[in-house]
C-alpha atoms as a PDB file:
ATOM      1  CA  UNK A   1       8.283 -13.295  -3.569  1.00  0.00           C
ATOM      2  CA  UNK A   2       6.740 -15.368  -0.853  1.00  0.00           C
ATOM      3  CA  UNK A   3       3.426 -13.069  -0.469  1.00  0.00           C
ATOM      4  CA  UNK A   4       2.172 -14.263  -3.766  1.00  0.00           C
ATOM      5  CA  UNK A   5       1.872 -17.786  -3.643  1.00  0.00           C
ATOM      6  CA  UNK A   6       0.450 -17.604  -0.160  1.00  0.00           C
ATOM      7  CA  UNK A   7      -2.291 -15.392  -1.133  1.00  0.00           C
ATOM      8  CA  UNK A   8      -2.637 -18.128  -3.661  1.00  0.00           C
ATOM      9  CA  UNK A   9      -2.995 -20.753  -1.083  1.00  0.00           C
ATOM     10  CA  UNK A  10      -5.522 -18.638   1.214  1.00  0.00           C
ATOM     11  CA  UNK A  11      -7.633 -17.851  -1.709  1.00  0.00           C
ATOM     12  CA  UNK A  12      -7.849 -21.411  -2.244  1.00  0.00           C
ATOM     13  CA  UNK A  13      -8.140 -22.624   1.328  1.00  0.00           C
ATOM     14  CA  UNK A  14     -11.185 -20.225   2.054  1.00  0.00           C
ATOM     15  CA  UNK A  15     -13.126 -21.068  -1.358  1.00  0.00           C
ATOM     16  CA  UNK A  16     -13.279 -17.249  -2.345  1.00  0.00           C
ATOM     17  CA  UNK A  17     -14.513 -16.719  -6.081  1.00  0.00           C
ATOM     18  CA  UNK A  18     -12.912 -13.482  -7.773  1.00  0.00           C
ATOM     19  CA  UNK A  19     -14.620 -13.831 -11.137  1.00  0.00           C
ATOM     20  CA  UNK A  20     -16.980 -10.987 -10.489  1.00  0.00           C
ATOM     21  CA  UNK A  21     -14.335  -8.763 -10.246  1.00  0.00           C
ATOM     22  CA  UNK A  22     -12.039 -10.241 -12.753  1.00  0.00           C
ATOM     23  CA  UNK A  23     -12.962  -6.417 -15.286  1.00  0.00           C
ATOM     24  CA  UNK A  24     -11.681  -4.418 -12.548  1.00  0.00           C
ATOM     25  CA  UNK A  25      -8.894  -6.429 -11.475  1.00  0.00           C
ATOM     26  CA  UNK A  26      -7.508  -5.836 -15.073  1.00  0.00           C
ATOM     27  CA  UNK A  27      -8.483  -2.103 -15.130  1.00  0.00           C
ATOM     28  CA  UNK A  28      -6.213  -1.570 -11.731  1.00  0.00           C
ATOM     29  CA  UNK A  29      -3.516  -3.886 -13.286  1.00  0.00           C
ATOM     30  CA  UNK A  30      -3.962  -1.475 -16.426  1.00  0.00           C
ATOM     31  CA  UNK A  31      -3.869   1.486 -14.346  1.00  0.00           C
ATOM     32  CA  UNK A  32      -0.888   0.592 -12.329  1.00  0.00           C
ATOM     33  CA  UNK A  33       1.539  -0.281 -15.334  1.00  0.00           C
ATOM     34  CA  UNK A  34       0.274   2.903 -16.679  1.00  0.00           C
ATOM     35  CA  UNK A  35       1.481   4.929 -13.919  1.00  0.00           C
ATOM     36  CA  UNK A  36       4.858   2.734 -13.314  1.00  0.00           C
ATOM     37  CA  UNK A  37       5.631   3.428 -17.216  1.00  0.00           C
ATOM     38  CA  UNK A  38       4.738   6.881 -16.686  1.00  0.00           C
ATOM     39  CA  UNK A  39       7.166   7.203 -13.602  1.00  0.00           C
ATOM     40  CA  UNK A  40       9.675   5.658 -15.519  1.00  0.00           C
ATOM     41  CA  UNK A  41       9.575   7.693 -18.642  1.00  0.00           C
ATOM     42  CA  UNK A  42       9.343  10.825 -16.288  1.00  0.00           C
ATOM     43  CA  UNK A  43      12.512  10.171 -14.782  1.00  0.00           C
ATOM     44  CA  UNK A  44      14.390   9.386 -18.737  1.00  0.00           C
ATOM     45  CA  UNK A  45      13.239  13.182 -19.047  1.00  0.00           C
ATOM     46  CA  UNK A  46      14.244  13.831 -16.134  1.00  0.00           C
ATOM     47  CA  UNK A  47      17.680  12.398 -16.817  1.00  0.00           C
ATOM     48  CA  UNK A  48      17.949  14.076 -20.486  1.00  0.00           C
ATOM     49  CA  UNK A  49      17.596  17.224 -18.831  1.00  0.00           C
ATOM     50  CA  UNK A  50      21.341  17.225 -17.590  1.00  0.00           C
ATOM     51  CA  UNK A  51      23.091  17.248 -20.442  1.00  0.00           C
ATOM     52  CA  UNK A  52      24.835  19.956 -19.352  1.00  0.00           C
ATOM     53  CA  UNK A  53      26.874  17.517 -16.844  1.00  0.00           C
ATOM     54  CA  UNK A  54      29.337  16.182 -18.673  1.00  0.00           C
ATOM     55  CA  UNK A  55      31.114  13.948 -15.877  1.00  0.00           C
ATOM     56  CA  UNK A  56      33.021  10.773 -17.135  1.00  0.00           C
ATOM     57  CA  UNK A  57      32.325   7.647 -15.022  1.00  0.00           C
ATOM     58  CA  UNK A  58      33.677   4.267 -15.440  1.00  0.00           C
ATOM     59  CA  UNK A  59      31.017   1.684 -15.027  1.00  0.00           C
ATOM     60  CA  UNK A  60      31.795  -2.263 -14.680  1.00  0.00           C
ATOM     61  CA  UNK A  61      29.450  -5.042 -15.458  1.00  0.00           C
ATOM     62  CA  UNK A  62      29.545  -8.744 -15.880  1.00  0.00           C
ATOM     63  CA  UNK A  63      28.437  -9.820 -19.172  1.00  0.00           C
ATOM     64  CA  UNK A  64      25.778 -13.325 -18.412  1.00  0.00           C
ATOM     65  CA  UNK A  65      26.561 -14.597 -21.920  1.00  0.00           C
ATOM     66  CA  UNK A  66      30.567 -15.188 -20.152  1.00  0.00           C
ATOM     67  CA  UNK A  67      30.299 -15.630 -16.349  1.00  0.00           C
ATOM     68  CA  UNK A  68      33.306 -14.084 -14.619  1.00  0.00           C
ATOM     69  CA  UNK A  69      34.286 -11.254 -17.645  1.00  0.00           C
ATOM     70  CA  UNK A  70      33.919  -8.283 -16.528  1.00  0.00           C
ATOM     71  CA  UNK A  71      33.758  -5.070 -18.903  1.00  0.00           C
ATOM     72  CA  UNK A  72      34.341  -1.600 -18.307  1.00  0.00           C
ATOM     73  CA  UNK A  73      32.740   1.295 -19.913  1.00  0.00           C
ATOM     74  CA  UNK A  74      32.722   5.225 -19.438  1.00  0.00           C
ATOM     75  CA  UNK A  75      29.439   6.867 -19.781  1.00  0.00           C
ATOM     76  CA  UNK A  76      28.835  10.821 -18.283  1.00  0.00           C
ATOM     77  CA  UNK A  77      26.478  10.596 -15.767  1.00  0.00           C
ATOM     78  CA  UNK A  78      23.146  11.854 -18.176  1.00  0.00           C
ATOM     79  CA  UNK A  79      23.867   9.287 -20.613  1.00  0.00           C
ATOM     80  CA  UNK A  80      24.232   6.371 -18.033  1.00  0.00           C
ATOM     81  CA  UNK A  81      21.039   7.549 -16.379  1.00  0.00           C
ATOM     82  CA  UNK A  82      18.948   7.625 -19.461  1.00  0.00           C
ATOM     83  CA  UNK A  83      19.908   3.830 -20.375  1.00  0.00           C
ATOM     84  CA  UNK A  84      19.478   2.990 -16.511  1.00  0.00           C
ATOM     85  CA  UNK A  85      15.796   4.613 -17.122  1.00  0.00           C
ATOM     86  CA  UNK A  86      15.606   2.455 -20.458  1.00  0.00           C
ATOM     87  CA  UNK A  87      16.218  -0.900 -18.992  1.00  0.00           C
ATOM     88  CA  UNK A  88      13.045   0.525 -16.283  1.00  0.00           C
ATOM     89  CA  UNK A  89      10.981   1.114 -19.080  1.00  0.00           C
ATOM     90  CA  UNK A  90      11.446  -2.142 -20.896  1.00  0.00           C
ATOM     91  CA  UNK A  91      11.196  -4.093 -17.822  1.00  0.00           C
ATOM     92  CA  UNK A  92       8.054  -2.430 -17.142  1.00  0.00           C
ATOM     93  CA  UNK A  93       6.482  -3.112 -20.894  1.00  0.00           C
ATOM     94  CA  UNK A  94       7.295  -6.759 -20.851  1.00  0.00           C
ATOM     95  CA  UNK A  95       5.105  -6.837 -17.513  1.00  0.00           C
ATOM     96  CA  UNK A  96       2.829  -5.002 -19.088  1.00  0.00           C
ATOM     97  CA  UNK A  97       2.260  -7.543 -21.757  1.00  0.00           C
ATOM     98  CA  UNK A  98       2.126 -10.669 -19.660  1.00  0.00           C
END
């Protein structure tokens, strides 16, 4: 998280101008959420291909509306893996859109 804002700072130290490159800067940002999304929907499919495990696992998380509850839920394995590959995806489109 560090690498950012110091890349910042040395492209404002050493006066560099990026505006001519501002189009292609976006096209490679484009390009690379494309390909993340595209990952991440590849392994959902991935994951919906084994339904034919039908494993039971117990899976605990805290919930951040009440600090310190913890729930547990059972999922099998292919339906826990294709919400874990949801969360990716939605991550991945609200980077998209900032």
């Amino acid at each position: 998280m560090l690498v950012v804002p110091c890349l910042m700072m040395a492209v404002k130290f050493l006066k560099l101008d990026f505006a001519p490159y501002v189009e292609q800067l976006r096209i490679g940002f484009g390009c690379a959420c494309a390909l993340t999304l595209g990952v991440h929907f590849l392994v959902k499919s991935i994951a919906a291909a084994g339904k034919a495990d039908a494993t039971e696992i117990a899976v605990t998380t805290t919930n951040p509306m009440k600090p310190g509850e913890k729930e547990t839920k059972t999922w099998t394995i292919c339906n826990y893996d294709q919400a874990e590959a949801l969360k990716k995806v939605k991550s991945g489109l609200v980077a998209c859109a900032w």
